[in-house]
Each structure stands twice: as C-alpha cells, then as structure tokens.
C-alpha atoms as a PDB file:
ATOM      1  CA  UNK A   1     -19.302  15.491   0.222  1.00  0.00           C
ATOM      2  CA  UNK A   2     -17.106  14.316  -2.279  1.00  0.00           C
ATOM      3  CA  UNK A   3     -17.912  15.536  -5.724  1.00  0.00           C
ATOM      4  CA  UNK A   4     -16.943  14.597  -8.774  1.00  0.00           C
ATOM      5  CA  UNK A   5     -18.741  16.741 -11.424  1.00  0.00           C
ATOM      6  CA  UNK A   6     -18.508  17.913 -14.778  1.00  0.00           C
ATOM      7  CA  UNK A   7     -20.518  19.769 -17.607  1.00  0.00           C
ATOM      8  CA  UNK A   8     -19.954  20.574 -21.632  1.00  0.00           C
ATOM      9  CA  UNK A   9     -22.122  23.928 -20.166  1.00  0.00           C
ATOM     10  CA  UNK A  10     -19.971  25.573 -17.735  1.00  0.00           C
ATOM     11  CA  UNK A  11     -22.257  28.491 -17.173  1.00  0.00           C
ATOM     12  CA  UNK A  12     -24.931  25.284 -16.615  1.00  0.00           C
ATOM     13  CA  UNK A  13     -22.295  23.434 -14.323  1.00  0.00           C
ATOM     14  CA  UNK A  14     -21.984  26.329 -12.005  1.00  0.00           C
ATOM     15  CA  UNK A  15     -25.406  27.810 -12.162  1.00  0.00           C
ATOM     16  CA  UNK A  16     -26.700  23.602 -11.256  1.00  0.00           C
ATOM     17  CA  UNK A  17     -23.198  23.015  -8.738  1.00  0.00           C
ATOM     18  CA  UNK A  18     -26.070  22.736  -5.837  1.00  0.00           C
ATOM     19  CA  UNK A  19     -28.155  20.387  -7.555  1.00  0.00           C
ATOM     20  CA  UNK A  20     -25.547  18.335  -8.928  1.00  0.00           C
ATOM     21  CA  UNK A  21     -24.125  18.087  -5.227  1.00  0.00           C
ATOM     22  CA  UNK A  22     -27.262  16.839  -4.382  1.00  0.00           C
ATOM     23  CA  UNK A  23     -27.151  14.132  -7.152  1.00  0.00           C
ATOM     24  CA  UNK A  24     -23.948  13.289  -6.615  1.00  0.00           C
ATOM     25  CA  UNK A  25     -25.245  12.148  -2.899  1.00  0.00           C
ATOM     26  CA  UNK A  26     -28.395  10.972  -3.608  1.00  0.00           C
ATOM     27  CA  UNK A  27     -26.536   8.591  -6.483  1.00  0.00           C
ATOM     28  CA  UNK A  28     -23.876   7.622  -4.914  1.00  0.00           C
ATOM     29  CA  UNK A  29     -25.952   7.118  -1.515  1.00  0.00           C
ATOM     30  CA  UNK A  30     -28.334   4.324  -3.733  1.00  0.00           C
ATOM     31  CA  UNK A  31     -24.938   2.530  -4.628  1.00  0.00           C
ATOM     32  CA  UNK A  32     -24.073   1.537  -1.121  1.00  0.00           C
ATOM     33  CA  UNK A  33     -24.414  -1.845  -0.636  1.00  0.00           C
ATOM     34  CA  UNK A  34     -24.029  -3.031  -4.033  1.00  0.00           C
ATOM     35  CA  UNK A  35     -20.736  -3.552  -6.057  1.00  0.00           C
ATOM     36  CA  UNK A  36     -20.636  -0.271  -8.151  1.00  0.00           C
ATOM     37  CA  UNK A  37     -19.334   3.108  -7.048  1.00  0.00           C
ATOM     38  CA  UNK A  38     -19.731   6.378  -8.624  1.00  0.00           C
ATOM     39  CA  UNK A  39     -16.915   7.860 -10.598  1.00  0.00           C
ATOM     40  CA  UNK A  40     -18.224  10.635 -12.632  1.00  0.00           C
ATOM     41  CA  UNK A  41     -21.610  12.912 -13.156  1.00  0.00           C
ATOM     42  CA  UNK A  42     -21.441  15.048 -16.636  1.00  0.00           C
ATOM     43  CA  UNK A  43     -24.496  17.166 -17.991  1.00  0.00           C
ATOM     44  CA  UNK A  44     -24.832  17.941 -21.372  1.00  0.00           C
ATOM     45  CA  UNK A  45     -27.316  19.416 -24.224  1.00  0.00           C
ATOM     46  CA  UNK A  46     -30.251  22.326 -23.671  1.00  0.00           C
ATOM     47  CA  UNK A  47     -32.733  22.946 -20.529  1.00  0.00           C
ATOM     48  CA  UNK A  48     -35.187  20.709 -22.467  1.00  0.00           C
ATOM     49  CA  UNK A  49     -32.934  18.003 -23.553  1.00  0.00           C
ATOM     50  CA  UNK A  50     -30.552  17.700 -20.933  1.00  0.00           C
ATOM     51  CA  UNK A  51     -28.750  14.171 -20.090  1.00  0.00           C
ATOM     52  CA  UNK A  52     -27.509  13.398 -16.804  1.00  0.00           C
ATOM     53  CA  UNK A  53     -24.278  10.618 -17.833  1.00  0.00           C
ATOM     54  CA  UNK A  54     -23.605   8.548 -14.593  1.00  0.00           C
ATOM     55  CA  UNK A  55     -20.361   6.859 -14.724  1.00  0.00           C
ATOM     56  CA  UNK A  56     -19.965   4.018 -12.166  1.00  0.00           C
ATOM     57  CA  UNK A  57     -17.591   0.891 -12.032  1.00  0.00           C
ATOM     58  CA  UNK A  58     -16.929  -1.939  -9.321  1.00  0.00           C
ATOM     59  CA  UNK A  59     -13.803  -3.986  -8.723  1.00  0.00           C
ATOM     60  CA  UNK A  60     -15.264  -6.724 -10.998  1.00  0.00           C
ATOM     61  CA  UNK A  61     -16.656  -6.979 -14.710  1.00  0.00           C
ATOM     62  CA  UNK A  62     -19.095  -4.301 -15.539  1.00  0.00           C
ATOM     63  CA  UNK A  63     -22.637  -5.941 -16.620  1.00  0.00           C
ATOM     64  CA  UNK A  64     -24.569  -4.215 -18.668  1.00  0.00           C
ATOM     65  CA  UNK A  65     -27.927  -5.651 -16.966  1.00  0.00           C
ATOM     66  CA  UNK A  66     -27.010  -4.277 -13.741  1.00  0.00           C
ATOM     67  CA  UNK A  67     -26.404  -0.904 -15.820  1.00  0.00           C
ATOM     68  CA  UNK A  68     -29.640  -0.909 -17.187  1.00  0.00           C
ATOM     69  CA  UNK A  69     -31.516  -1.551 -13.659  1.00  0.00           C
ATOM     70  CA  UNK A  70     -29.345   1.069 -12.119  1.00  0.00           C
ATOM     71  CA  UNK A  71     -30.242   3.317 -14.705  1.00  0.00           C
ATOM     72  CA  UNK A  72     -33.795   2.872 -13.559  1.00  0.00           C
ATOM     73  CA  UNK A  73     -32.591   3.041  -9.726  1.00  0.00           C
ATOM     74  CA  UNK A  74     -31.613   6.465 -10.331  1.00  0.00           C
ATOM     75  CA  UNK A  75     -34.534   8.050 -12.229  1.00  0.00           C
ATOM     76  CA  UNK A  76     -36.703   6.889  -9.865  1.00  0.00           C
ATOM     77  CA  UNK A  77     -34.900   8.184  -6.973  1.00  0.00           C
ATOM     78  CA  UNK A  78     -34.454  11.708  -9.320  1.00  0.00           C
ATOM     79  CA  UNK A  79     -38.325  11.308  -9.205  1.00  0.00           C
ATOM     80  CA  UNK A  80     -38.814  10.731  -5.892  1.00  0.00           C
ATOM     81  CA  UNK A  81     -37.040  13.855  -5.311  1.00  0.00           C
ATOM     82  CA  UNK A  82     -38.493  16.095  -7.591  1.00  0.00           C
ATOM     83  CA  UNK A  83     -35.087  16.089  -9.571  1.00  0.00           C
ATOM     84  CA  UNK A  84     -36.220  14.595 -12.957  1.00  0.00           C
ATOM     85  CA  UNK A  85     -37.379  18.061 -14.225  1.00  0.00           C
ATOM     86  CA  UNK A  86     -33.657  19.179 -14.761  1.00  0.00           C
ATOM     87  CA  UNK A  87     -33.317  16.151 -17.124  1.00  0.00           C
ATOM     88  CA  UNK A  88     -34.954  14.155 -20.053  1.00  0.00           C
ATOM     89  CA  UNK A  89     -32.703  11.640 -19.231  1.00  0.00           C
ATOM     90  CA  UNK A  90     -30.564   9.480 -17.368  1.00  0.00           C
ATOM     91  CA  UNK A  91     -27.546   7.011 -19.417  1.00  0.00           C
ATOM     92  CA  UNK A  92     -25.473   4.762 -16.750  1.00  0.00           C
ATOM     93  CA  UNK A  93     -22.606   3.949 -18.247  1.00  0.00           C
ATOM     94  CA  UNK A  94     -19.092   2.711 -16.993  1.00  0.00           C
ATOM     95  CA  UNK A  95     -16.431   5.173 -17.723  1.00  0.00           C
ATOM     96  CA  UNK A  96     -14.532   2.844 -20.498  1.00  0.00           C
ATOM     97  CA  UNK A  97     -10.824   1.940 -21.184  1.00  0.00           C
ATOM     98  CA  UNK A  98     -10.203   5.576 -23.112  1.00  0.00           C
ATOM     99  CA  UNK A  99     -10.998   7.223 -19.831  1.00  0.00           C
ATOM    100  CA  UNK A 100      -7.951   7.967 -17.025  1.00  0.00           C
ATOM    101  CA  UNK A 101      -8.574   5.890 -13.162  1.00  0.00           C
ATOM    102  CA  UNK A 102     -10.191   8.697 -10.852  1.00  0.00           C
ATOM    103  CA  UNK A 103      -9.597   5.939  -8.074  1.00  0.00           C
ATOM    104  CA  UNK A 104      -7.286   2.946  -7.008  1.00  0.00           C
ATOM    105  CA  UNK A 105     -10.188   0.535  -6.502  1.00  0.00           C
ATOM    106  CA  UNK A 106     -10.931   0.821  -9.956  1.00  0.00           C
ATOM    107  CA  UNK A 107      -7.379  -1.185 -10.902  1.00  0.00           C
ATOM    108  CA  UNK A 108      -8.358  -4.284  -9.286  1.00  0.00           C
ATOM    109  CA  UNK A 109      -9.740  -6.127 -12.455  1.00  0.00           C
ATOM    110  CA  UNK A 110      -6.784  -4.659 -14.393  1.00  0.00           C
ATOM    111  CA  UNK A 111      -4.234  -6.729 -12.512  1.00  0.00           C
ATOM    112  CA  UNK A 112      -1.738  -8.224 -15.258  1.00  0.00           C
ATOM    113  CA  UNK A 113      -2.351  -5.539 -17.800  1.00  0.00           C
ATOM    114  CA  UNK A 114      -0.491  -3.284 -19.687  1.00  0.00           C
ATOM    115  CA  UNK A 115      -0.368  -0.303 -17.404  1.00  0.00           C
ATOM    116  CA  UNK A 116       0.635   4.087 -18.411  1.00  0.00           C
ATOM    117  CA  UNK A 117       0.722   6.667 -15.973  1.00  0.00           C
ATOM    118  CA  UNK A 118       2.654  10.026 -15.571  1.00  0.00           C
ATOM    119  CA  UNK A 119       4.286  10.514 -12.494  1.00  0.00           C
ATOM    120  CA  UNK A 120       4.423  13.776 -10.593  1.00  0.00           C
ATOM    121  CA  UNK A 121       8.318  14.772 -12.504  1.00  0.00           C
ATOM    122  CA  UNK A 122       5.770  14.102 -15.773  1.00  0.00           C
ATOM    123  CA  UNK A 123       7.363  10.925 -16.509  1.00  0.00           C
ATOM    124  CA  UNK A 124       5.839   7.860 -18.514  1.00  0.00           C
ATOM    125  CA  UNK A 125       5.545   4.854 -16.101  1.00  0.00           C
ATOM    126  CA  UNK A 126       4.580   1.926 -18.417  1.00  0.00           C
ATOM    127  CA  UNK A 127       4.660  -2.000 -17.322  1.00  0.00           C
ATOM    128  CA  UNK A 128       2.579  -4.365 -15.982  1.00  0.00           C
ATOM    129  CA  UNK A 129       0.325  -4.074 -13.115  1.00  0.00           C
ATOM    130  CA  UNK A 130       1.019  -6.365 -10.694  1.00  0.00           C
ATOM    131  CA  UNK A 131      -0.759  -5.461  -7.417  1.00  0.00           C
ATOM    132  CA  UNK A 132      -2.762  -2.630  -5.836  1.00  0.00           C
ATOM    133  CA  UNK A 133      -2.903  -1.870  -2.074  1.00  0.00           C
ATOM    134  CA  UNK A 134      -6.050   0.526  -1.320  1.00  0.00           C
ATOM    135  CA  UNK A 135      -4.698   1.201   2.309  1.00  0.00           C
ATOM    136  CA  UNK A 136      -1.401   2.436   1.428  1.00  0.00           C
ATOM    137  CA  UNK A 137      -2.551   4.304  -1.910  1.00  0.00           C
ATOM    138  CA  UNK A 138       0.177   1.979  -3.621  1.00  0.00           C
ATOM    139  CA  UNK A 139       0.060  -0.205  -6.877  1.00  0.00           C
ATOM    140  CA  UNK A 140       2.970  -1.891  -8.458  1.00  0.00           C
ATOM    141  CA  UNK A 141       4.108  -1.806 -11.736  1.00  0.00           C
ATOM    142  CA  UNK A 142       6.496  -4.521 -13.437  1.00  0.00           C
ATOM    143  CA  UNK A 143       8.400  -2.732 -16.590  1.00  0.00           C
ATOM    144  CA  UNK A 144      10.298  -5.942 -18.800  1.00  0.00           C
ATOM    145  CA  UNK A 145      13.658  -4.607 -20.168  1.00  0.00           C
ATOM    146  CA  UNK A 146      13.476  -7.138 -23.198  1.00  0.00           C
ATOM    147  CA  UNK A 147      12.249  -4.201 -25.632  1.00  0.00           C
ATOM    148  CA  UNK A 148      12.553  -6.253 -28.642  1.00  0.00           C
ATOM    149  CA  UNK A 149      15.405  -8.587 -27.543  1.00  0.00           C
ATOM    150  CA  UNK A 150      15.165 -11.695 -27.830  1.00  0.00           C
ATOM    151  CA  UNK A 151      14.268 -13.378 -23.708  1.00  0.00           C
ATOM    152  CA  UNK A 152      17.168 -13.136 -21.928  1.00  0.00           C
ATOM    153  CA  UNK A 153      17.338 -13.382 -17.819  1.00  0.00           C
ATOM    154  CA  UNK A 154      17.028  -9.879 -16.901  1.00  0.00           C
ATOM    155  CA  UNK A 155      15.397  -8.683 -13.699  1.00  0.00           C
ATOM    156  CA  UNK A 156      12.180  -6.297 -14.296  1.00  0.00           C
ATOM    157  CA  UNK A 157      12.199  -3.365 -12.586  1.00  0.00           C
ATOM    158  CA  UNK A 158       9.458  -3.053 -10.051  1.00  0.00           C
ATOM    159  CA  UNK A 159       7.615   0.572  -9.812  1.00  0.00           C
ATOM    160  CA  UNK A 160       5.929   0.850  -6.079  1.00  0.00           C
ATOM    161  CA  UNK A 161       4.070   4.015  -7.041  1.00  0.00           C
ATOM    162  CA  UNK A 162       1.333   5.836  -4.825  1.00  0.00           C
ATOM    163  CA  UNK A 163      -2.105   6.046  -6.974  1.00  0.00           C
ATOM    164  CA  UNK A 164      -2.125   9.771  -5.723  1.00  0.00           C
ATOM    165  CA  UNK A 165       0.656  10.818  -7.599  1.00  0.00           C
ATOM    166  CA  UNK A 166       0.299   9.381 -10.634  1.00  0.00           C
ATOM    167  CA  UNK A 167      -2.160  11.448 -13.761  1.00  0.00           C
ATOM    168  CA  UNK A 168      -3.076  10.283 -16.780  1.00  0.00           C
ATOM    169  CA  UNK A 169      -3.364   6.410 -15.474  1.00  0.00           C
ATOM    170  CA  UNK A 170      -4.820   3.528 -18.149  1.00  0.00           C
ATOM    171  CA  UNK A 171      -4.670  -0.094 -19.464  1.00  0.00           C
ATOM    172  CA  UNK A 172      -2.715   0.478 -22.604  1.00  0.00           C
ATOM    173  CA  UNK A 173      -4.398  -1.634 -25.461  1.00  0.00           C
ATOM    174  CA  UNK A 174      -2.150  -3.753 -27.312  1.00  0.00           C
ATOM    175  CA  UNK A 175      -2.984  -5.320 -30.824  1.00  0.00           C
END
C-alpha cells in the first residue's frame, strides 16, 4: 500500500489512518486505466463538514472536465462503500505549480522549463529540464552560465540528478 496522506487535524489523521488507507486504495484503484494518478489525500474542517481534497495529475495537461467527472467517480465509489459518512465532500483537484513533485512522472509535461530542486548536500539545482528517465529515477537539468552576459559560446552544464534525491523540486515561474 503506498500512502500518501495528510490532515490539518492530526489527532483526525491518526485516529482516520485506517480509513484513509482504505481511500487511498479504493481512489487510486478507480484511476487505473485512465491517465491520472493519485498524488495526495488531505482532510480538513469538523466531523460534520469534513472535505476529502484528492490531488491527482497525469503526464499530460490537466482538464478540468475530467476533474469534475472524477470528482463524481470517487463519491460514488465512497458511496458504494459506505465511506461518504466521514465526508460532506469530495474537491479533485491537481496539486498546482506552488506545490513540490512527489513523483518523476509528474515532470514529463514540464520538459523545457525552468526547473529548482535541493539536492541531498541542500544545494539549489536550478536550470532547465531537459529530460526525465522513470526507469533510472534520473532527470536532467541544463543550468546556462550567461547570468546576465550578453550570449557568448559557453557550454551549459548538464545536472544528471536522481528524482530520489532531490526535495523541494518545482517549475520556477518567470515573469
């Protein structure tokens, strides 16, 4: 079982872990065969007002239709299950640019963005990403050395890093 959990309530969050296990597999079970994957389950408000916030993404664009109809997918399967007590709701939602990569496949649509990451020493890690191998854990990172100089023909340095090493990983947003 792979579980990736999360609550504002931690006396909730541990009291629930079971049925948020459950959750976890019954969601995450109703994604195979489609193009999303779960990232992230978080609870939060009161026993009578509680949200369940699904976080999924998929190596392509996120639509917001297919959000909507998986949000539907999933109540009905937390009904089918008796489940839907725990919650008045359900919000599908994909985990947004502000949020750090829980998992390689996620960095596929990113490809020639602005990439940040720490590395295990705690250094910043900040270029372009250029590729991402799944089976070796491995994405590549292209860092320019023109930092504010006008072009000349310098070599980039090329980062190999492994996606397990690395914390704090996003697309940095220029403007």
């Amino acid at each position: 079982m792979n579980s990736i959990l999360s609550g504002s309530e931690l006396p909730t969050f541990f009291f629930n872990k079971k049925l948020m296990d459950k959750l976890f597999d019954l969601i995450e079970s109703s994604l195979e065969g489609s193009e999303y994957f779960l990232i992230e389950l978080n609870t939060r408000g009161e026993k009578r007002t509680r949200v369940l916030e699904v976080y999924v993404d998929s190596k392509g664009d996120v639509n917001l239709d297919a959000l909507g109809e998986l949000n539907k997918l999933f109540w009905s399967k937390m009904e089918e299950n008796d489940y839907n007590d725990e919650f008045s709701k359900v919000i599908v939602s994909s985990p947004g640019i502000e949020r750090p990569f829980r998992y390689i496949k996620q960095l596929h649509k990113h490809i020639g963005r602005l990439f940040t990451a720490k590395d295990s020493d705690g250094n910043t890690i900040e270029g372009t990403l250029t590729n991402v191998n799944e089976e070796k854990d491995e994405i590549t990172v292209e860092k320019s050395n023109t930092k504010g100089k006008k072009s000349t023909a310098q070599m980039p340095e090329i980062f190999v890093l492994k996606f397990s090493d690395l914390s704090d990983s996003k697309i940095k947003i220029k403007f």
